[in-house]
C-alpha atoms as a PDB file:
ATOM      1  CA  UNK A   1       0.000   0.000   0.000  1.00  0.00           C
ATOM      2  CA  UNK A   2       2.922   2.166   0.971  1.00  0.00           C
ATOM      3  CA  UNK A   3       4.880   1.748  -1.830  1.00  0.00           C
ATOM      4  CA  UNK A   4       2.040   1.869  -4.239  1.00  0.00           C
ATOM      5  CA  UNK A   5       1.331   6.015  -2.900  1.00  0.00           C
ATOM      6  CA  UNK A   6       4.959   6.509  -3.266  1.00  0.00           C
ATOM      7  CA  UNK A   7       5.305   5.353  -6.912  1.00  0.00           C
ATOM      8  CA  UNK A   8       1.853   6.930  -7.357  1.00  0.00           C
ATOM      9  CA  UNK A   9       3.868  10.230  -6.389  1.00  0.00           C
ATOM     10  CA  UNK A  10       1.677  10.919  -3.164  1.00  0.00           C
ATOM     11  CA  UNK A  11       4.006  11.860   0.287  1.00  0.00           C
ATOM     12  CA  UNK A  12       3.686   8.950   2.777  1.00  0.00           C
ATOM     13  CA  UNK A  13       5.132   9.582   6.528  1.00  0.00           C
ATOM     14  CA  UNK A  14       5.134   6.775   8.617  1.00  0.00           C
ATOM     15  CA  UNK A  15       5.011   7.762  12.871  1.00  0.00           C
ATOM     16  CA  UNK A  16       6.188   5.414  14.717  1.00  0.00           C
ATOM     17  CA  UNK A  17       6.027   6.057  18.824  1.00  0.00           C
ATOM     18  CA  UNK A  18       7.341   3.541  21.092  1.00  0.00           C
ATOM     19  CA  UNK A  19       5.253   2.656  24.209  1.00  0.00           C
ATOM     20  CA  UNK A  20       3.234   6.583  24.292  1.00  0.00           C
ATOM     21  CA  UNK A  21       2.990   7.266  27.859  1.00  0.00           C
ATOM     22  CA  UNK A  22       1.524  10.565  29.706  1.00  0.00           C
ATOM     23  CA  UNK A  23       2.219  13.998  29.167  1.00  0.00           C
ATOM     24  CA  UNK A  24       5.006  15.498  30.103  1.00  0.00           C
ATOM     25  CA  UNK A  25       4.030  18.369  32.510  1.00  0.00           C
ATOM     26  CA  UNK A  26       0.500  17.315  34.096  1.00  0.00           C
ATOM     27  CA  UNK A  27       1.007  13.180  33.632  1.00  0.00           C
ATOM     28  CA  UNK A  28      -1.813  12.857  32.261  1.00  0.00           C
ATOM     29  CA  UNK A  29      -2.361   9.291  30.855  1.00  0.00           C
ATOM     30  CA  UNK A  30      -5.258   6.830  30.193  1.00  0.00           C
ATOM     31  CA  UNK A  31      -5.111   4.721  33.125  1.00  0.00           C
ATOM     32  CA  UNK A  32      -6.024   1.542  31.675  1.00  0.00           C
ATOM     33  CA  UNK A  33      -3.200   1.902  29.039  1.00  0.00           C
ATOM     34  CA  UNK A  34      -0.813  -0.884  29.941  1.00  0.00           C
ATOM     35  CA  UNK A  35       2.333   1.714  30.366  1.00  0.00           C
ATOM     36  CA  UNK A  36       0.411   3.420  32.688  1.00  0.00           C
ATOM     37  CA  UNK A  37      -1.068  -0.041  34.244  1.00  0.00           C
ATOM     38  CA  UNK A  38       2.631  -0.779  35.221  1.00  0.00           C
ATOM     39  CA  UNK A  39       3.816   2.398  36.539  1.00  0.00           C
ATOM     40  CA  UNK A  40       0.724   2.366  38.592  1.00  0.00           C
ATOM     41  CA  UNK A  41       1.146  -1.686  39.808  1.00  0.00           C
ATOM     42  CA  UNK A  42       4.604  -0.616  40.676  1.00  0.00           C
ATOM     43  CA  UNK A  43       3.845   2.796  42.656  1.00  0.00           C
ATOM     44  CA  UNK A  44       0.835   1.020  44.103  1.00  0.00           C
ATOM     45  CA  UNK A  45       2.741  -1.819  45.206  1.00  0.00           C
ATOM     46  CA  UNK A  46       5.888  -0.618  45.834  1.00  0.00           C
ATOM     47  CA  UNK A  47       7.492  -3.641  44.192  1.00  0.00           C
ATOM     48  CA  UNK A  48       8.461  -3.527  40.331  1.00  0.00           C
ATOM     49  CA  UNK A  49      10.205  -6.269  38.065  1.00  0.00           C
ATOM     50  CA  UNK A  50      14.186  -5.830  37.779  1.00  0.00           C
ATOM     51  CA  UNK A  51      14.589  -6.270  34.304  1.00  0.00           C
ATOM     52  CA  UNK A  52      16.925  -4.665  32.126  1.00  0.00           C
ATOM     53  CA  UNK A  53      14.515  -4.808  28.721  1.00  0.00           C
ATOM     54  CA  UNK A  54      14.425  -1.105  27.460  1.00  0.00           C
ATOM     55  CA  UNK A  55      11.218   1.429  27.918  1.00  0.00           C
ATOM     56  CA  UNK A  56      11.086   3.297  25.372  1.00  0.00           C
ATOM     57  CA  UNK A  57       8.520   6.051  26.544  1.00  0.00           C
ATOM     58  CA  UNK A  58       7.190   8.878  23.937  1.00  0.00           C
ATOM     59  CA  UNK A  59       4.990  10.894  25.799  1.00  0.00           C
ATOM     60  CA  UNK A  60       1.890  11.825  24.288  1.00  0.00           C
ATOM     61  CA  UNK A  61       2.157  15.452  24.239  1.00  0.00           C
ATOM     62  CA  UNK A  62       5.671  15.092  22.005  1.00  0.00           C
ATOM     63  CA  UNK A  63       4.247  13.138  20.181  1.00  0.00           C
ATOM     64  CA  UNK A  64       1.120  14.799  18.777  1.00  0.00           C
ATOM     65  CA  UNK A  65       3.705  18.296  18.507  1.00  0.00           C
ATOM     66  CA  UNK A  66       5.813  15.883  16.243  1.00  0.00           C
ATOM     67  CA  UNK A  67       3.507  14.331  14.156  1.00  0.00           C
ATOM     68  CA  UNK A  68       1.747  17.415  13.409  1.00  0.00           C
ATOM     69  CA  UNK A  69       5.180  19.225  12.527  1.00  0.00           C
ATOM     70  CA  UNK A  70       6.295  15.807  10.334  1.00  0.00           C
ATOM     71  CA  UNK A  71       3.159  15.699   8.544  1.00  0.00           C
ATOM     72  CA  UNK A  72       3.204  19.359   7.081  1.00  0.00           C
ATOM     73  CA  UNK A  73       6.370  19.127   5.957  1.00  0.00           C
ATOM     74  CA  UNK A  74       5.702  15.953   3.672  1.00  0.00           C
ATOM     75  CA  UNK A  75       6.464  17.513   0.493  1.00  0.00           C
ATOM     76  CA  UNK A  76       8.918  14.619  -0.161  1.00  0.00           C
ATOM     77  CA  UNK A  77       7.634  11.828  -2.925  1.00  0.00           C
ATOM     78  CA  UNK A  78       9.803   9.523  -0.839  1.00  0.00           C
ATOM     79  CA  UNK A  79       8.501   6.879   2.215  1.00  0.00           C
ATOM     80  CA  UNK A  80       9.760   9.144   5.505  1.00  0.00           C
ATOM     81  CA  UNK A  81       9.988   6.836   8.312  1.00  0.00           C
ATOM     82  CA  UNK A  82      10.173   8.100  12.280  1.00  0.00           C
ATOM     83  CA  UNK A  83      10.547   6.653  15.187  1.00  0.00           C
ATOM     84  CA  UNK A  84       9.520   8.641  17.707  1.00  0.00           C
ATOM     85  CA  UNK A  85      11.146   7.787  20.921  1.00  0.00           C
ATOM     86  CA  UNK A  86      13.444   9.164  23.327  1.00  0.00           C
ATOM     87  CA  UNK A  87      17.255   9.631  22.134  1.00  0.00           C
ATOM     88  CA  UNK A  88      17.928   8.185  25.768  1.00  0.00           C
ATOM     89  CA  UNK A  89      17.442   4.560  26.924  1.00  0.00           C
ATOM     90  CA  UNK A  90      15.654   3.711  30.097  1.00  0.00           C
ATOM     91  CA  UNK A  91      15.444   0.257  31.539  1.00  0.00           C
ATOM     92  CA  UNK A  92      12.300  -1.302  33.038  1.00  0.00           C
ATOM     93  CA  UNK A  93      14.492  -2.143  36.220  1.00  0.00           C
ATOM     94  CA  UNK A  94      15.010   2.464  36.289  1.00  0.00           C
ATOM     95  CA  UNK A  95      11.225   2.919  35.521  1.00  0.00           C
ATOM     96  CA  UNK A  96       9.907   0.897  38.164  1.00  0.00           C
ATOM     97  CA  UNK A  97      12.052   2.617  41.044  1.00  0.00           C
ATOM     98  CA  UNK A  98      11.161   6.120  40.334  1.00  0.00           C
ATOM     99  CA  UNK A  99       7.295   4.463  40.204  1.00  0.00           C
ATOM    100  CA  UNK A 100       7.987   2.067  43.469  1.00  0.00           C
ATOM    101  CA  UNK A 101      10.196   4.803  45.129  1.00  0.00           C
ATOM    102  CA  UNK A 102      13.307   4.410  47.686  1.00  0.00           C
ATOM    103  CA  UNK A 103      10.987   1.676  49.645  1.00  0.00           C
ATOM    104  CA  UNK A 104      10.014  -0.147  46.501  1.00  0.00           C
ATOM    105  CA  UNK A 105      11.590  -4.044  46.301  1.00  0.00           C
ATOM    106  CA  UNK A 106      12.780  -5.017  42.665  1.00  0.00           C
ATOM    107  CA  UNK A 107      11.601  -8.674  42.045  1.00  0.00           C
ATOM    108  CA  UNK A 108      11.361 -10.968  38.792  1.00  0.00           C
ATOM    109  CA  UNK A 109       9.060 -11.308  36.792  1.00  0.00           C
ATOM    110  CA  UNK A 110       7.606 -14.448  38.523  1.00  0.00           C
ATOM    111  CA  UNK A 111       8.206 -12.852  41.504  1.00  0.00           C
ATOM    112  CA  UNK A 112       6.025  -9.900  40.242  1.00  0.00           C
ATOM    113  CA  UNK A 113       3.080 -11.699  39.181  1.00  0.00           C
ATOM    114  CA  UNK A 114       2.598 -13.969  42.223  1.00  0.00           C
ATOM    115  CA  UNK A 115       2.649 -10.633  44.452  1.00  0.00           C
ATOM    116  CA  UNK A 116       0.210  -9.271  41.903  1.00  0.00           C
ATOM    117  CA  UNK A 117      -1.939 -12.205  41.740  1.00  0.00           C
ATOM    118  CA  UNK A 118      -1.686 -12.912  45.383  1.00  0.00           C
ATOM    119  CA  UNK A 119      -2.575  -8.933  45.996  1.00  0.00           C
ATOM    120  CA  UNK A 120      -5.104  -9.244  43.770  1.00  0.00           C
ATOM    121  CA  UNK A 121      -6.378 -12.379  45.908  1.00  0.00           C
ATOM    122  CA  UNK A 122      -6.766 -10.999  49.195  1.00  0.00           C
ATOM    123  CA  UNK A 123      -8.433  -8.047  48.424  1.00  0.00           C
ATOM    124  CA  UNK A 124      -5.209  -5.863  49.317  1.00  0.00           C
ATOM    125  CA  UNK A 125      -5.017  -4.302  45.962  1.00  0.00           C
ATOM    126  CA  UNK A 126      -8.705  -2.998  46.011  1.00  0.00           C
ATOM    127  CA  UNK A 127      -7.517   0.603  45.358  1.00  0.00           C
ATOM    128  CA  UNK A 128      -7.081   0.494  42.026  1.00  0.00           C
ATOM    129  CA  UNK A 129      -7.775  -2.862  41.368  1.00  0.00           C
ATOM    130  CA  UNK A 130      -8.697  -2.865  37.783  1.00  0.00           C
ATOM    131  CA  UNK A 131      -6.119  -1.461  36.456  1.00  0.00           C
ATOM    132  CA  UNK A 132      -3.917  -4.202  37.910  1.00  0.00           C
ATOM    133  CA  UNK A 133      -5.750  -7.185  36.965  1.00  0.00           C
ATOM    134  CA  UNK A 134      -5.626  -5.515  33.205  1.00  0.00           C
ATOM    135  CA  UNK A 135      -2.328  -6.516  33.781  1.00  0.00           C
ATOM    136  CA  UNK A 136      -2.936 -10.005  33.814  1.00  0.00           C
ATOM    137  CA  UNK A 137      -2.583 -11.430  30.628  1.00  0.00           C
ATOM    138  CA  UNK A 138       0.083  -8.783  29.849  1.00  0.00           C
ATOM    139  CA  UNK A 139       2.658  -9.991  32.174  1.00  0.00           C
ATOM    140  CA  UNK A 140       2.066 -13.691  30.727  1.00  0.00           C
ATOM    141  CA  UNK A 141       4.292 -12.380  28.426  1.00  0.00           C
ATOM    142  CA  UNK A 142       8.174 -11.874  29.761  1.00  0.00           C
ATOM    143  CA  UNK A 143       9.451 -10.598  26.692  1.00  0.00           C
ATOM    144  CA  UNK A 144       8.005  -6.935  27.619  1.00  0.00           C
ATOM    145  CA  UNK A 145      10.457  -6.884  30.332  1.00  0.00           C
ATOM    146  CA  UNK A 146      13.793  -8.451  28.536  1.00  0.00           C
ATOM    147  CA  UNK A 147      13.422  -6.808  25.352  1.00  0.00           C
ATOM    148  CA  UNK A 148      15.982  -4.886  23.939  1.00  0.00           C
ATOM    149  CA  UNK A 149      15.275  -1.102  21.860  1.00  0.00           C
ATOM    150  CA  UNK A 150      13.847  -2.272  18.801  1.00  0.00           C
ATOM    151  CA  UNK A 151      13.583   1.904  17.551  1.00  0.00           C
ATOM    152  CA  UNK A 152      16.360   3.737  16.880  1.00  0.00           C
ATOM    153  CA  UNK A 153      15.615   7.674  17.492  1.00  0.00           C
ATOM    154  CA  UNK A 154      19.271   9.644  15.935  1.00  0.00           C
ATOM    155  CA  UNK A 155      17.967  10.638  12.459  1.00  0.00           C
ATOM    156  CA  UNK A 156      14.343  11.324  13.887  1.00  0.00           C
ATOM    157  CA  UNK A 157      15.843  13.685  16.723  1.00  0.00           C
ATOM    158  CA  UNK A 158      17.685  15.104  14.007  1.00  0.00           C
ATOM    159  CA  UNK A 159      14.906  16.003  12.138  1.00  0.00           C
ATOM    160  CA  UNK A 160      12.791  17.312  14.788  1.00  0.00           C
ATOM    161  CA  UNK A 161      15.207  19.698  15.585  1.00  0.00           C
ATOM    162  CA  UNK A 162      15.852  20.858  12.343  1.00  0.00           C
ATOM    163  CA  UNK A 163      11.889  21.410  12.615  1.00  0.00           C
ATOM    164  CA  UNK A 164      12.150  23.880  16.049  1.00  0.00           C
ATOM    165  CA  UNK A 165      11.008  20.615  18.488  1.00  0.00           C
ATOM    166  CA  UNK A 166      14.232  19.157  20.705  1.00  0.00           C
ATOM    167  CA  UNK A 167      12.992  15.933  21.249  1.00  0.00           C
ATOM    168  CA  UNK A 168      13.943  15.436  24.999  1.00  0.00           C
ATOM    169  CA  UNK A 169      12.238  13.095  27.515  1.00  0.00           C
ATOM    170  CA  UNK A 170      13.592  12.749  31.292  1.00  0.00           C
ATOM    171  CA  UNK A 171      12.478   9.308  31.872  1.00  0.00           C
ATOM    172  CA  UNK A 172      12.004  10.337  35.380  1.00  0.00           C
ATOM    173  CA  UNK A 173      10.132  13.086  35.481  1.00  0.00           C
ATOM    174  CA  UNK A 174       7.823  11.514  33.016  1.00  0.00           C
ATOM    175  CA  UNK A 175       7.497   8.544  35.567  1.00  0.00           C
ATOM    176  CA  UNK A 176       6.668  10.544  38.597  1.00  0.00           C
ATOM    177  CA  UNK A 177       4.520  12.657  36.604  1.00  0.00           C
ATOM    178  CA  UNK A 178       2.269   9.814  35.857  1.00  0.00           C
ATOM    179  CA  UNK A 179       2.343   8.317  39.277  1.00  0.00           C
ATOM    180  CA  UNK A 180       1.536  11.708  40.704  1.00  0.00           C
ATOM    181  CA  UNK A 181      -1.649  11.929  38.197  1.00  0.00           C
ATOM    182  CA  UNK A 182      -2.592   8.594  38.495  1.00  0.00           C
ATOM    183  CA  UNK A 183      -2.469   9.039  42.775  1.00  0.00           C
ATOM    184  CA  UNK A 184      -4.848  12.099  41.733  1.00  0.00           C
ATOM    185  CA  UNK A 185      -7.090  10.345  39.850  1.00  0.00           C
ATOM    186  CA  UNK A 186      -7.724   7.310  42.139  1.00  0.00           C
ATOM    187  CA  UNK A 187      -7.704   9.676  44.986  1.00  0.00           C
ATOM    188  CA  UNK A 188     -10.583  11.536  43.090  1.00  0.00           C
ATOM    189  CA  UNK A 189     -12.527   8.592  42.320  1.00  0.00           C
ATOM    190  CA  UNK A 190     -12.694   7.489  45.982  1.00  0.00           C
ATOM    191  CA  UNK A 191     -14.149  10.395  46.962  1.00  0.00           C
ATOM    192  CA  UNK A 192     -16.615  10.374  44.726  1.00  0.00           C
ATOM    193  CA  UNK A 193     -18.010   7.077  45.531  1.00  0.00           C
END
């Protein structure tokens, strides 16, 4: 389909974000996303999984700004490919003790789930219980934790900033922003139950 726009002389662009998480000032994220699902199982539990698989986290706000700015420049009859994720790597293992904090206890994966599950269980994890059983089938799979970068970012960054947007994500700040807004919104659905 691509290929037959290109030699059809229409401009393709093809965005590709890694894992889009919230935005970058407020936090702001669906909270049944599966990025934000994990960030909140490990602030809620104060346990993450110690993996060193790569997050690659494009927050939402960056990336609407850079597929907007991509987009109108498509003059090109060529297929434009971007990755849009952050220049910087960040392990699973980093994300989840921002999320889990100084207290929080870095497990396995099978460590992980049977803390989950067993959470899940007694009725301990009733504060934002959803959001962790959504995780359920998800961390069946262990490749989400072991996986290596599969995006590489250098000629998108480059391109961004030849476009006026300096693609720049602190991993960290992202993290806490999201725990902080996803604290917000549980704390906000509690009271009005």
């Amino acid at each position: 389909m691509f290929s037959r726009a290109v030699s059809a002389g229409l401009p393709v662009t093809i965005i590709r974000p890694g894992i889009v998480v919230g935005h970058t000032k407020t936090g702001a994220a669906h909270t049944t996303d599966y990025a934000a699902a994990i960030i909140a199982a490990f602030a809620r539990m104060r346990e993450y999984v110690a993996a060193d698989g790569h997050f690659d986290l494009s927050p939402v706000d960056m990336v609407a700004r850079a597929t907007v700015l991509l987009s109108l420049q498509s003059s090109s009859k060529d297929l434009r490919v971007f990755h849009l994720v952050d220049a910087g790597r960040v392990r699973v293992r980093e994300v989840g003790q921002v999320a889990a904090g100084q207290e929080g206890r870095g497990l396995s994966v099978a460590e992980f789930r049977a803390s989950m599950t067993k959470r899940l269980g007694s009725g301990v994890a009733a504060n934002g219980a959803e959001s962790l059983r959504s995780l359920g089938s998800f961390l069946d799979n262990d490749s989400f934790f072991t996986m290596e970068q599969s995006y590489r970012s250098e000629a998108t960054v480059a391109s961004l900033r030849q476009l006026g947007l300096d693609w720049q994500c602190d991993a960290t700040a992202c993290v806490r922003g999201i725990v902080a807004f996803l604290e917000q919104s549980t704390a906000q659905e509690e009271s009005n139950q």
